[in-house]
Protein backbone atom coordinates (compact mmCIF):
# COMPACT_ATOMS: atom_id res chain seq x y z
CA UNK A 1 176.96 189.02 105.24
CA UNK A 2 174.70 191.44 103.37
CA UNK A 3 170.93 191.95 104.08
CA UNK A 4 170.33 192.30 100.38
CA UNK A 5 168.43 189.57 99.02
CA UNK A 6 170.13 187.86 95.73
CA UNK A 7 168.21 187.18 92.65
CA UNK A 8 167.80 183.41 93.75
CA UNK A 9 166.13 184.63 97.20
CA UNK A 10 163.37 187.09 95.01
CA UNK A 11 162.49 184.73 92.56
CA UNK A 12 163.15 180.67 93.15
CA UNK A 13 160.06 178.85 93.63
CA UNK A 14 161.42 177.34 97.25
CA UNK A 15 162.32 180.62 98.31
CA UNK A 16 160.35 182.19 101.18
CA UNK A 17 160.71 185.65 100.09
CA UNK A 18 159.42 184.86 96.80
CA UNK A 19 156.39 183.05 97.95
CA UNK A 20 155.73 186.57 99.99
CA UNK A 21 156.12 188.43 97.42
CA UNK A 22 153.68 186.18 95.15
CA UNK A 23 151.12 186.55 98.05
CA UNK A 24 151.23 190.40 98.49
CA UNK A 25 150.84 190.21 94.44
CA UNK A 26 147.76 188.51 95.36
CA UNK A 27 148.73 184.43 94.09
CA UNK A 28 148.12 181.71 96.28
CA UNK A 29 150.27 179.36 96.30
CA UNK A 30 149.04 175.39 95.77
CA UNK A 31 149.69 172.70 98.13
CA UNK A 32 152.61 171.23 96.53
CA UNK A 33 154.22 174.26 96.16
CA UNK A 34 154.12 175.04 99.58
CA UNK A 35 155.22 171.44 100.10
CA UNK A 36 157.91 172.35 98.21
CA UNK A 37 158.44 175.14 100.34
CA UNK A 38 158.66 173.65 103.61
CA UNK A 39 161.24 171.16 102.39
CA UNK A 40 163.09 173.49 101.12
CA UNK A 41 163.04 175.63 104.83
CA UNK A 42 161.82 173.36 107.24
CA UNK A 43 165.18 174.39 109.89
CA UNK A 44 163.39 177.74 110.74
CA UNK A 45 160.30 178.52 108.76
CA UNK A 46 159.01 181.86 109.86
CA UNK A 47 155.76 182.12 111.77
CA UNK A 48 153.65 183.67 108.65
CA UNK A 49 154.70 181.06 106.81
CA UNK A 50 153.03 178.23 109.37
CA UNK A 51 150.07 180.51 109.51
CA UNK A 52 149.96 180.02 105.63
CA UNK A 53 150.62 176.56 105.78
CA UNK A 54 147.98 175.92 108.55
CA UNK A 55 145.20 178.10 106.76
CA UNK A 56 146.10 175.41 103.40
CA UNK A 57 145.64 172.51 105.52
CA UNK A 58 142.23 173.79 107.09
CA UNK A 59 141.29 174.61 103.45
CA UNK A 60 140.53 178.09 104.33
CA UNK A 61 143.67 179.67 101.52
CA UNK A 62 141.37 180.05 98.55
CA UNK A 63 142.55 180.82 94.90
CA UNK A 64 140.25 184.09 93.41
CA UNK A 65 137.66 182.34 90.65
CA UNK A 66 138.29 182.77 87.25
CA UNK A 67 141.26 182.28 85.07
CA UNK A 68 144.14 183.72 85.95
CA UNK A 69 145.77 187.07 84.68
CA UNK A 70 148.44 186.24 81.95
CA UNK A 71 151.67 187.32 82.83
CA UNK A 72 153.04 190.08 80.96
CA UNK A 73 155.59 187.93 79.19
CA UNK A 74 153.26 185.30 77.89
CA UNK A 75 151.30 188.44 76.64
CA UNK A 76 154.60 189.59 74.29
CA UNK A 77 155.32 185.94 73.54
CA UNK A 78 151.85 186.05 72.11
CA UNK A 79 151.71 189.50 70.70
CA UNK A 80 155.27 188.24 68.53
CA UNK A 81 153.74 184.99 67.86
CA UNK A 82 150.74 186.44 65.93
CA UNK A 83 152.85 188.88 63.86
CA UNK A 84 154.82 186.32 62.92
CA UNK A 85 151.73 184.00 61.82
CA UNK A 86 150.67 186.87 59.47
CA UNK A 87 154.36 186.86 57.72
CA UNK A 88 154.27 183.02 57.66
CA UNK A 89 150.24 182.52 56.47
CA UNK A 90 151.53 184.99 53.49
CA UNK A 91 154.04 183.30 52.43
CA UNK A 92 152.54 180.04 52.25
CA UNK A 93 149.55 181.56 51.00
CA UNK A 94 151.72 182.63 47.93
CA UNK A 95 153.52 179.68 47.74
CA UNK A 96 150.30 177.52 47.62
CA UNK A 97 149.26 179.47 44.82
CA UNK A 98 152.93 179.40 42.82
CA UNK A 99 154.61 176.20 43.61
CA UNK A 100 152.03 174.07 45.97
CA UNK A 101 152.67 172.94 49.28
CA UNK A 102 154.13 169.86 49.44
CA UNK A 103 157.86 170.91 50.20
CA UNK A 104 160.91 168.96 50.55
CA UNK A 105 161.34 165.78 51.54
CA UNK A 106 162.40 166.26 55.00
CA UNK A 107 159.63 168.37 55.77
CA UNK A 108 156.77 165.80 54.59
CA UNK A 109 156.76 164.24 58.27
CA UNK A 110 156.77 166.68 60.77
CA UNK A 111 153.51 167.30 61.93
CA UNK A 112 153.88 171.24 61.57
CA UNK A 113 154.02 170.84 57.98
CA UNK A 114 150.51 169.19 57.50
CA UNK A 115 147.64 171.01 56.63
CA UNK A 116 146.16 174.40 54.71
CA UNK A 117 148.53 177.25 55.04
CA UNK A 118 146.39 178.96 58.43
CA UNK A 119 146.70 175.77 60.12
CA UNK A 120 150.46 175.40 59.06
CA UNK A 121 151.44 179.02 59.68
CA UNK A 122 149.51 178.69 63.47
CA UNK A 123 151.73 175.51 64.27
CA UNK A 124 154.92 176.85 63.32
CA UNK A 125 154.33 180.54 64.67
CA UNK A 126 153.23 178.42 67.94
CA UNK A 127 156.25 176.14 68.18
CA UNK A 128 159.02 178.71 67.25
CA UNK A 129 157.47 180.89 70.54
CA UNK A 130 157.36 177.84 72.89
CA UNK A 131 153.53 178.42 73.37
CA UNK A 132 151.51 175.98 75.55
CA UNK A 133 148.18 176.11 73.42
CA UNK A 134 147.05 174.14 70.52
CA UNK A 135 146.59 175.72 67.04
CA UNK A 136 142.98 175.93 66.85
CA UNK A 137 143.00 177.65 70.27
CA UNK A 138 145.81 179.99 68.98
CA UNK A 139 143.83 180.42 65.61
CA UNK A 140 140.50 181.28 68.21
CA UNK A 141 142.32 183.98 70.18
CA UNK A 142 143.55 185.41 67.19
CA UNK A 143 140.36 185.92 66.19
CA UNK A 144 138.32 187.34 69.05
CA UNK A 145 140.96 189.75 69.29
CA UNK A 146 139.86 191.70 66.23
């Protein structure tokens, strides 16, 4: 058998060597992920890992205050999700003006079609790049990022 590590060793989230490598990145894991850990190992766990556990239980492992850094994907998914608000807020800025917005008839229910054409543009932008975050929050970091 090799020593190399496969993918699903580095990076599934019951995987021992990827809750090391989250901790020497500096992330704590919570309780029920390290719950989910022990489950998942609980024939041999190694001894750092029932250090870890132990500190959790003592409530000594404490998460750094603040918000956490965003990841570098959720940065792109953002970075894509605003240009694509711009092309969208054009367009139905232009439509509003030429034809209106009230669509087709298919469209007159969905909740992403409701609305002046920043708040529709935000929703739609925000739902075609799976982002967890409400419009007016999207609308709000948009801003403060000028």
């Amino acid at each position: 058998m090799s020593d190399q590590p496969t993918l699903y060793d580095l990076f599934d989230t019951n995987s021992l060597q990827n809750c090391e490598r989250l901790l020497q990145n500096g992330e704590v894991p919570t309780a029920n992920q390290l719950a989910d850990i022990l489950e998942a190992n609980a024939t041999n766990p190694p001894l750092w890992f029932i250090a870890l556990i132990a500190k959790s239980l003592r409530g000594e492992l404490k998460r750094k205050p603040g918000r956490r850094r965003e990841s570098f994907l959720s940065q792109c998914q953002f970075a894509a999700a605003t240009h694509e608000y711009q092309t969208w807020l054009s367009w139905l800025s232009r439509r509003e003006k030429t034809l209106g917005l009230r669509g087709w008839p298919i469209l007159h229910g969905k909740d992403w079609w409701c609305g002046p054409p920043h708040e529709r543009a935000a929703k739609i932008a925000i739902q075609r790049w799976q982002l967890c975050i409400s419009w007016k929050s999207f609308l709000n970091k948009i801003s403060s990022e000028k």
